[in-house]
N, C-alpha and C. Protein backbone atom coordinates (compact mmCIF):
# COMPACT_ATOMS: atom_id res chain seq x y z
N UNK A 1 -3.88 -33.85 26.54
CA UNK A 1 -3.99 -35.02 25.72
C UNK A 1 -3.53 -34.67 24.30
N UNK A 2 -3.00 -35.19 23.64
CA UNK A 2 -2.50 -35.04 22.30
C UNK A 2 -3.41 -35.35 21.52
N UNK A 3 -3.30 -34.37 19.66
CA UNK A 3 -4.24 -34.65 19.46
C UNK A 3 -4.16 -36.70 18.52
N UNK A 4 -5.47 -36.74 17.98
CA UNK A 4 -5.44 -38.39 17.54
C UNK A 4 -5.20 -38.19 16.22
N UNK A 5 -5.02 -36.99 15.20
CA UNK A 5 -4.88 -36.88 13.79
C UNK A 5 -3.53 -36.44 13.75
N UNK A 6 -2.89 -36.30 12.92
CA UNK A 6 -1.79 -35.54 12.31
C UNK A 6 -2.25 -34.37 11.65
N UNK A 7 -1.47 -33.35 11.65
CA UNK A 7 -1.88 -32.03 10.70
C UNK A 7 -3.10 -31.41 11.58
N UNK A 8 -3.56 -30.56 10.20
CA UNK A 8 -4.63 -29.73 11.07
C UNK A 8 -5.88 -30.12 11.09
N UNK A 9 -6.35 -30.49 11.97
CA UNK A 9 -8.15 -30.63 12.59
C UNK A 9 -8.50 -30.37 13.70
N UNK A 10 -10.18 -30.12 13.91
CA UNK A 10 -10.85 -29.74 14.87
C UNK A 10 -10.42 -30.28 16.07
N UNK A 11 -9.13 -30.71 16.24
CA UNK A 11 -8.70 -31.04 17.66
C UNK A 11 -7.75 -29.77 17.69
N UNK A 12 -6.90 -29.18 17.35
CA UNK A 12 -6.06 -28.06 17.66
C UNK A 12 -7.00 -26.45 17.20
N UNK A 13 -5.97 -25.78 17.72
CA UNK A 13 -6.31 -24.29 17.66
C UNK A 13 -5.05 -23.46 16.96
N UNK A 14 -5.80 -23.12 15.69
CA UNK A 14 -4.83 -22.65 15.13
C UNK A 14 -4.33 -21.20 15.19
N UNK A 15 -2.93 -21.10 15.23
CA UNK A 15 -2.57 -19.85 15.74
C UNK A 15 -1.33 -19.15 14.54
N UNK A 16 -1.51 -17.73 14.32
CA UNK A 16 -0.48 -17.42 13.29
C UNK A 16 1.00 -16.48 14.57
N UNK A 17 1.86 -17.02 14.37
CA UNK A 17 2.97 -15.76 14.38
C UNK A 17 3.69 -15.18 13.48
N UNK A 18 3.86 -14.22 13.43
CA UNK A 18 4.53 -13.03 12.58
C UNK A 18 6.13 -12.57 13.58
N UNK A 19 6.89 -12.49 12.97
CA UNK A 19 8.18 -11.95 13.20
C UNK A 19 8.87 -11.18 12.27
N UNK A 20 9.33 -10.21 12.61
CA UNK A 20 10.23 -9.51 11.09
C UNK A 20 11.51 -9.50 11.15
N UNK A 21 12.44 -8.93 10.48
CA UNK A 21 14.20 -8.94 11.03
C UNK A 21 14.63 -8.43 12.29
N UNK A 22 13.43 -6.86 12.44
CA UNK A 22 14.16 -6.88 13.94
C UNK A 22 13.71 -7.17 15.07
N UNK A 23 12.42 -8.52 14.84
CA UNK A 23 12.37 -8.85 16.08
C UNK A 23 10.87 -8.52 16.60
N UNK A 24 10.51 -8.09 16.21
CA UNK A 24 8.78 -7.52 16.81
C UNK A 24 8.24 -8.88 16.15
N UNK A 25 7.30 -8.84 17.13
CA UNK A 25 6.54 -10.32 17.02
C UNK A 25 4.96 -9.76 17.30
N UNK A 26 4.55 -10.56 16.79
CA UNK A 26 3.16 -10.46 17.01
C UNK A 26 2.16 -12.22 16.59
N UNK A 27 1.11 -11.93 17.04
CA UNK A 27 0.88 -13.46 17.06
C UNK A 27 -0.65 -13.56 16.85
N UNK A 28 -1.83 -14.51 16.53
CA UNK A 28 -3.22 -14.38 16.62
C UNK A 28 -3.61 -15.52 16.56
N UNK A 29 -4.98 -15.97 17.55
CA UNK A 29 -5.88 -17.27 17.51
C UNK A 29 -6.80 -17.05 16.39
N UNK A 30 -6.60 -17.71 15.59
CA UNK A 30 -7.78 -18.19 14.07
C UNK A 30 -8.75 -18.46 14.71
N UNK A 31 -10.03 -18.46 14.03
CA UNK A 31 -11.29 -19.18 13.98
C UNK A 31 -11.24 -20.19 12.95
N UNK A 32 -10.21 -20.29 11.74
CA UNK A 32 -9.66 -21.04 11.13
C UNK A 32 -8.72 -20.87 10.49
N UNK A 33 -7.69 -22.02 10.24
CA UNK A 33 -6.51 -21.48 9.29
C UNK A 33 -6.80 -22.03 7.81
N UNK A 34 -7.53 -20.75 7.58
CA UNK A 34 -7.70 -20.96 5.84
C UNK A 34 -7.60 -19.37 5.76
N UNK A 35 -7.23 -18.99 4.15
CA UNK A 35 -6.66 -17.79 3.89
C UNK A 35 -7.91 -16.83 3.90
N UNK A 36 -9.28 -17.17 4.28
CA UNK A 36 -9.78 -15.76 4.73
C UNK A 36 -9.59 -15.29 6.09
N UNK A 37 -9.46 -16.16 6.93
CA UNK A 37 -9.25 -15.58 8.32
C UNK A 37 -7.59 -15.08 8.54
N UNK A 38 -6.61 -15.77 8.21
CA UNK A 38 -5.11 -15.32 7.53
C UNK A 38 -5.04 -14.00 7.49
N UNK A 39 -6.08 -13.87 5.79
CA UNK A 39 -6.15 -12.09 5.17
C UNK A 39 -6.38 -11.30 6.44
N UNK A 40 -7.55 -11.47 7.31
CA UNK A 40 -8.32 -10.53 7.79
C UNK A 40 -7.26 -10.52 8.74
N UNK A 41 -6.03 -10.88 9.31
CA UNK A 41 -5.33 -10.64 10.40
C UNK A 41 -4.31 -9.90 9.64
N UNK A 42 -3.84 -10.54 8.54
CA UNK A 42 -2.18 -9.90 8.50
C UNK A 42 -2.59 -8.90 7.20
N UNK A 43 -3.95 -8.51 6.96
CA UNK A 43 -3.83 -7.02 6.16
C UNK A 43 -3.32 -6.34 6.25
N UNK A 44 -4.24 -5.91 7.91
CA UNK A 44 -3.95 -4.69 8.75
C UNK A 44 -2.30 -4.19 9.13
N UNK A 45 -1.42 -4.95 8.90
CA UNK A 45 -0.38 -5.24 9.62
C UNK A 45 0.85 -5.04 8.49
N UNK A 46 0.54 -5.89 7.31
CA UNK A 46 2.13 -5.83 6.46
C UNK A 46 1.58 -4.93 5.46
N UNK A 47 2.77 -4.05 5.60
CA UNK A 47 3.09 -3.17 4.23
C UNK A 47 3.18 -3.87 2.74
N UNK A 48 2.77 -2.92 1.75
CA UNK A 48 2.74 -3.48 0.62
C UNK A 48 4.01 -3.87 0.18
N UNK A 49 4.71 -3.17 0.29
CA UNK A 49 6.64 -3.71 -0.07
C UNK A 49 7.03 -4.70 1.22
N UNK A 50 6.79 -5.41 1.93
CA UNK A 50 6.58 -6.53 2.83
C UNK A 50 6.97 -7.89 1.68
N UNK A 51 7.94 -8.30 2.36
CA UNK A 51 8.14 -10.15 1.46
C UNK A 51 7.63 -10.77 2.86
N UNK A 52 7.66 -11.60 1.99
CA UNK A 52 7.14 -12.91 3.50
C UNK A 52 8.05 -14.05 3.14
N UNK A 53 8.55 -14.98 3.80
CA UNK A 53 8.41 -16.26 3.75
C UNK A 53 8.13 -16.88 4.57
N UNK A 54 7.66 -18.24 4.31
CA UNK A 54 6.80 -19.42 5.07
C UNK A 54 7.02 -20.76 4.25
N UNK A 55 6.46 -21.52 4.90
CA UNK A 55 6.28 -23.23 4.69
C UNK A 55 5.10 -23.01 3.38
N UNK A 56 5.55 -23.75 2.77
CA UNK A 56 4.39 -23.45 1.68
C UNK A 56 3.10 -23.89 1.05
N UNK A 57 2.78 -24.22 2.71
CA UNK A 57 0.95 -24.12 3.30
C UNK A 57 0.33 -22.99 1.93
N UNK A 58 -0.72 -24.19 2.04
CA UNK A 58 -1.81 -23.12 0.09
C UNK A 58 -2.28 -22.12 0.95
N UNK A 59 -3.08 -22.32 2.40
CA UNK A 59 -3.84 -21.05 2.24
C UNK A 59 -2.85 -19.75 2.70
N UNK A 60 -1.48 -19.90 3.02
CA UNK A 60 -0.65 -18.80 3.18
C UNK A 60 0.08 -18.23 1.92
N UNK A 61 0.47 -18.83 0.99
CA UNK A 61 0.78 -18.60 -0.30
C UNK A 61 -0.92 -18.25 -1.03
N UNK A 62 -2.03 -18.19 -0.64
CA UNK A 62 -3.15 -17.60 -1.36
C UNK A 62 -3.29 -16.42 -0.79
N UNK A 63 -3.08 -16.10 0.41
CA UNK A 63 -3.02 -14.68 1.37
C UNK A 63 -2.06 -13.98 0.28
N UNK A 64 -0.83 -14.15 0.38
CA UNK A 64 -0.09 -13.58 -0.72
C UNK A 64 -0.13 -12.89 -1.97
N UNK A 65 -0.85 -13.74 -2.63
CA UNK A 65 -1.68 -13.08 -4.26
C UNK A 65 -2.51 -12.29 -3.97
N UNK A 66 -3.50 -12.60 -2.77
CA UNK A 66 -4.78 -11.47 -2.71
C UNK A 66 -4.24 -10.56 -1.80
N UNK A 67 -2.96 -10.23 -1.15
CA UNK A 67 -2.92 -8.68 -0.50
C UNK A 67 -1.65 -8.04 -1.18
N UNK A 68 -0.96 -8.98 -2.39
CA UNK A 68 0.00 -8.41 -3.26
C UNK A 68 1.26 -8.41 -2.42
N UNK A 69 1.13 -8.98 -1.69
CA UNK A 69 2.99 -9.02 -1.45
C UNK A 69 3.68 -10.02 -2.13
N UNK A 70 5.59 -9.65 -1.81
CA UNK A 70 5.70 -10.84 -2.32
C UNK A 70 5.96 -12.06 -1.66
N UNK A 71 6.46 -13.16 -1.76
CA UNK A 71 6.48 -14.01 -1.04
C UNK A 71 7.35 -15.16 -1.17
N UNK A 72 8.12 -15.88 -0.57
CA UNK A 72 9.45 -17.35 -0.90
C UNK A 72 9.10 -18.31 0.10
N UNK A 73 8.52 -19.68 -0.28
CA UNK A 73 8.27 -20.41 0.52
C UNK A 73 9.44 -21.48 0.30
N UNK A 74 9.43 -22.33 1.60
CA UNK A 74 10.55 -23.08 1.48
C UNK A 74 9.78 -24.16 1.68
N UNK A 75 10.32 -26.07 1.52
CA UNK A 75 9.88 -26.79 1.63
C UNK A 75 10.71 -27.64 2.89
N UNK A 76 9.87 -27.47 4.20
CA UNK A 76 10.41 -27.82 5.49
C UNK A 76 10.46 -29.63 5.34
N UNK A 77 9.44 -30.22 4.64
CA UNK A 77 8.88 -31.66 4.57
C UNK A 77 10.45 -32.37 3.80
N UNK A 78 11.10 -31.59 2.28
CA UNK A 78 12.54 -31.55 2.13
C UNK A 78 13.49 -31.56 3.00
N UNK A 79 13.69 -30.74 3.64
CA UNK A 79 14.77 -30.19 4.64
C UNK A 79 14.91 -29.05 4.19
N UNK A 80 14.51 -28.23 2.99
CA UNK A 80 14.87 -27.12 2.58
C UNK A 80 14.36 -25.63 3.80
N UNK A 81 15.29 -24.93 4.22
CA UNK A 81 14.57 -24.29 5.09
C UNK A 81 15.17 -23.09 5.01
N UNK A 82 16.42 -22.80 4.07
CA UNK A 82 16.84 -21.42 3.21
C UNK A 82 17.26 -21.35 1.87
N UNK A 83 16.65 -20.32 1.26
CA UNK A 83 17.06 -20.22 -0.05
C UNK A 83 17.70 -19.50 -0.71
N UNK A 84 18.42 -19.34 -1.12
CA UNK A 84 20.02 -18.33 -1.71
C UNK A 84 20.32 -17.44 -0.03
N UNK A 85 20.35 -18.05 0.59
CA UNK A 85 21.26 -17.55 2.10
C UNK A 85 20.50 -16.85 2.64
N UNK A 86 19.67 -16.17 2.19
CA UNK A 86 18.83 -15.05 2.12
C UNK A 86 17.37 -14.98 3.18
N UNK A 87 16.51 -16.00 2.63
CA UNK A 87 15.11 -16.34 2.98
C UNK A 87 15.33 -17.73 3.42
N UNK A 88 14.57 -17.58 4.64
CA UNK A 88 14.66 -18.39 5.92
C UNK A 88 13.05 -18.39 7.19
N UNK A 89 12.63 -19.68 7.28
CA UNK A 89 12.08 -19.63 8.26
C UNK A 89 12.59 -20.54 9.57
């Protein structure tokens, strides 16, 4: 059944994937997608010299500031979905 809201609520299950350039993937079920459960997955995982980019969802751009990487979000809701050729989701 689909859910009856748009966006995120207690009808879906939120899930993060991770991909890097060459391809290793990795993936995790939240207990929620807000940036403490975020942190506690992708600590363990990205190096401090690690960029990220993403959609520029607050609690993934707040993960960012508190584990110090850096980070380029694009605005998918625009159409924007690369920026100087470069950063891409």
């Amino acid at each position: 059944m689909p859910p009856r809201k748009r966006g995120l609520s207690e009808e879906q299950i939120p899930v993060l994937i991770c991909r890097d350039r060459i391809g290793a993937t990795t993936d995790f079920v939240l207990d929620k997608a807000d940036s403490k459960h975020i942190e506690a997955v992708l600590k363990p995982i990205i190096a401090k010299n690690a960029m990220r980019c993403t959609d520029s969802g607050k609690a993934l751009c707040a993960v960012e500031k508190e584990i110090e990487i850096a980070h380029h979000s694009v605005n998918l809701a625009a159409g924007i979905r690369i920026i100087d050729r470069v950063y891409h989701v």
